[in-house]
Protein backbone atom coordinates (compact mmCIF):
# COMPACT_ATOMS: atom_id res chain seq x y z
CA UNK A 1 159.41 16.96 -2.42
CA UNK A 2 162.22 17.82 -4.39
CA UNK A 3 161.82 18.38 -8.33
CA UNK A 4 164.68 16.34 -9.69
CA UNK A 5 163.26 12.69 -7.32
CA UNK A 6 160.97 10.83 -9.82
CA UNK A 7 158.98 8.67 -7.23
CA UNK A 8 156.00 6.56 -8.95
CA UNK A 9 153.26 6.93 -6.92
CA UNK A 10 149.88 5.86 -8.34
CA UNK A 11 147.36 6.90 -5.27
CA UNK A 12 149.05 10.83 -6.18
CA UNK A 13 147.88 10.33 -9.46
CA UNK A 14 144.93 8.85 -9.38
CA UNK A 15 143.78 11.74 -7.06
CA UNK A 16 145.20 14.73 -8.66
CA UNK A 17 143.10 12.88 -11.82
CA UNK A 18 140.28 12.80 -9.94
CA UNK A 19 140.59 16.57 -8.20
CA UNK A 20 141.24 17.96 -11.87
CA UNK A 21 138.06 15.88 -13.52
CA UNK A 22 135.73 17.28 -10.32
CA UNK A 23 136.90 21.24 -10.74
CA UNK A 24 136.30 20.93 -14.63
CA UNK A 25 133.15 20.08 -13.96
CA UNK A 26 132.59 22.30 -10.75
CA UNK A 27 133.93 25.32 -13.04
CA UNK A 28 132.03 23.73 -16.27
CA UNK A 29 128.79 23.55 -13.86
CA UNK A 30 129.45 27.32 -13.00
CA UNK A 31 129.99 29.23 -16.64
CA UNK A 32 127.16 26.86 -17.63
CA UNK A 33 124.73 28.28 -15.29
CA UNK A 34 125.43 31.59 -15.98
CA UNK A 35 125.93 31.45 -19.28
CA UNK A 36 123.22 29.18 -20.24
CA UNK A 37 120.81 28.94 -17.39
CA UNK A 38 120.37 32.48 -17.75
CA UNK A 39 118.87 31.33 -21.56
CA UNK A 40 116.55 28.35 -21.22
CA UNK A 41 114.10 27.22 -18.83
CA UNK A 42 115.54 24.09 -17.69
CA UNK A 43 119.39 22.96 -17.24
CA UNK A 44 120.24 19.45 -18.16
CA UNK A 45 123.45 17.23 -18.96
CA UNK A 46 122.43 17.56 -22.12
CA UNK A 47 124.73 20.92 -22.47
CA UNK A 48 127.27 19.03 -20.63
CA UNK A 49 127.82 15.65 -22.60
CA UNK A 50 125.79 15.57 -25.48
CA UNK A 51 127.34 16.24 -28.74
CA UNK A 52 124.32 17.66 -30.58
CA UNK A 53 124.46 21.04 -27.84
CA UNK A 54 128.00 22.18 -29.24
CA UNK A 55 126.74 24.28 -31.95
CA UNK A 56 127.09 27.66 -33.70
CA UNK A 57 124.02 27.92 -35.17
CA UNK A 58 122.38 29.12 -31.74
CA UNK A 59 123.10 31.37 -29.07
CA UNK A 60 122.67 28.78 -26.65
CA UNK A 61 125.22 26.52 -28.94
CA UNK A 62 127.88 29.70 -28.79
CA UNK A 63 126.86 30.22 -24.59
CA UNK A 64 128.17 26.17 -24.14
CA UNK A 65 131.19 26.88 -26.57
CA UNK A 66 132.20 29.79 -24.68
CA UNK A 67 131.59 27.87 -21.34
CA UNK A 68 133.95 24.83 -22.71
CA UNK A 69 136.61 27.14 -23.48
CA UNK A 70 136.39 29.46 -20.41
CA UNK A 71 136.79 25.90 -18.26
CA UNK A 72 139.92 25.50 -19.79
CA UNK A 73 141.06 28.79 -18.95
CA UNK A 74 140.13 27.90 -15.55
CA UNK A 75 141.61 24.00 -15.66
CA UNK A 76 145.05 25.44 -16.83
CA UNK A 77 144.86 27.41 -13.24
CA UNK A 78 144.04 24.00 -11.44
CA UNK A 79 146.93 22.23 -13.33
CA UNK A 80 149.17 24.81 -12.03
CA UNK A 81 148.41 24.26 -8.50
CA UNK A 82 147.39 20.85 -8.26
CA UNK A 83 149.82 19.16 -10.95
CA UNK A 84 152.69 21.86 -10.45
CA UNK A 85 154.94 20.34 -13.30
CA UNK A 86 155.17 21.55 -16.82
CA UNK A 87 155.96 18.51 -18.51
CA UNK A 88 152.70 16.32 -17.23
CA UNK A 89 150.77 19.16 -17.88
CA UNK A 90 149.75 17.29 -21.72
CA UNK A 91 149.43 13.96 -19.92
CA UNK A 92 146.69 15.29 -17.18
CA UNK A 93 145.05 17.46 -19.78
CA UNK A 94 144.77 14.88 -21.97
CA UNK A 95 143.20 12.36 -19.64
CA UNK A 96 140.82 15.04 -18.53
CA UNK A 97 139.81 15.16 -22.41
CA UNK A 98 140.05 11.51 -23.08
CA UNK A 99 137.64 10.92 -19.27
CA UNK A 100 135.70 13.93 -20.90
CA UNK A 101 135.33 11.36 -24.18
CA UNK A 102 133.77 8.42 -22.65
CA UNK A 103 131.27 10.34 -20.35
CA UNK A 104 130.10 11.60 -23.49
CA UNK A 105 129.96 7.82 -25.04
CA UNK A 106 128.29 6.46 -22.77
CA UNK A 107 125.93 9.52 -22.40
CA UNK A 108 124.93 10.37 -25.53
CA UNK A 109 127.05 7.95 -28.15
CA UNK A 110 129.96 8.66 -30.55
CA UNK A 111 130.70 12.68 -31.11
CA UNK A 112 129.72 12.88 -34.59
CA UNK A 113 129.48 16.55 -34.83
CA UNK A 114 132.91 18.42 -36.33
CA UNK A 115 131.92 21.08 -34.08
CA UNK A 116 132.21 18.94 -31.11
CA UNK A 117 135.57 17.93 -31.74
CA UNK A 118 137.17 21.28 -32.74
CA UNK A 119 135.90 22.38 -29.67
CA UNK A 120 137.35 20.06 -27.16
CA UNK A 121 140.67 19.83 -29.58
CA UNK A 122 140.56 23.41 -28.70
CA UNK A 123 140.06 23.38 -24.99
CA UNK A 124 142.36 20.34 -24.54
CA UNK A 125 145.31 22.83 -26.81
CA UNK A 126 144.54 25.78 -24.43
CA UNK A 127 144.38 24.10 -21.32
CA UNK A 128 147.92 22.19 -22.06
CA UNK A 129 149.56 24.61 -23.63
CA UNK A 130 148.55 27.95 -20.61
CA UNK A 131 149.21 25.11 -17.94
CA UNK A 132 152.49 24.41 -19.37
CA UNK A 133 153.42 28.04 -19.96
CA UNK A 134 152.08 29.10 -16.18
CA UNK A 135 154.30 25.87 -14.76
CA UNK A 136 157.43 26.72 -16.63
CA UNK A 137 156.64 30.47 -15.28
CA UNK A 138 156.45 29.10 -11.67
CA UNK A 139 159.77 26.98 -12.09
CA UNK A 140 161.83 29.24 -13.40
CA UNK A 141 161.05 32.32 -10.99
CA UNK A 142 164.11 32.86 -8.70
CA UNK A 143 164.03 31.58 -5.72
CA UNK A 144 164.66 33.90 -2.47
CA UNK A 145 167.36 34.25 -0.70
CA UNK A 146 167.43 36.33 2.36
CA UNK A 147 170.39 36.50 4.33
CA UNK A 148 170.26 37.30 8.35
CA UNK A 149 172.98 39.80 9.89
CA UNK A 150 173.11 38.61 13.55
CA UNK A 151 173.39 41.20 15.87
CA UNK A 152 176.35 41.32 18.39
């Protein structure tokens, strides 16, 4: 596909939405269970979507912190290859954090903690902002030219 055609194409989106929401939560899943499973005898959403478990009063609150954050890391690496474009790299992060939002709603009711939402504020700056910067990287590297001598 060529860079400068903008073709609207909602089944692409829709799936690279739903690929980007299932690795943050693959990834989430995996610094979660070695961060935290590693401190308390039984793993539950509760870490995952539940306001209350973002804290820094705890270890465990600092382990899920550190978890949230390190997914970013790792979701700027999946907007790089699965989104490929700098400029909707704010627009899929975003969703991802918005998605994020409303699992937490429904799970657990409105955020109420400041904690919780400097942390995903955080993680939602970090992931947009590395994506972007590892996109515009990827774009602007030169592009190869080789050039054949054929032999007479």
């Amino acid at each position: 596909m060529f860079y400068g055609a903008v073709v609207w194409d909602p089944w692409l989106i829709v799936s690279q939405i739903v690929c980007l929401q299932c690795l943050y939560y693959l990834t989430l899943g995996l610094f979660m269970s070695i961060l935290v499973g590693t401190r308390v005898s039984r793993m539950s959403l509760v870490y995952f979507f539940d306001f209350s478990a973002l804290t820094i009063s705890t270890g465990i609150g600092w382990c899920v912190i550190s978890s949230f954050l390190l997914s970013a890391i790792a979701g700027a690496g999946y907007i790089l290859y699965l989104i490929e474009r700098a400029k909707k790299c704010l627009d899929f992060s975003a969703t991802l954090y918005i998605i994020h939002l409303f699992i937490c709603i429904v799970y657990g009711g409105w955020p109420s903690s400041f904690t919780w939402w400097i942390v995903n504020g955080t993680c939602l700056a970090v992931m947009a902002l590395l994506g972007e910067w590892l996109c515009i990287r990827r774009e602007l590297r030169e592009i190869p030219i080789t050039r054949y001598r054929s032999i007479v």
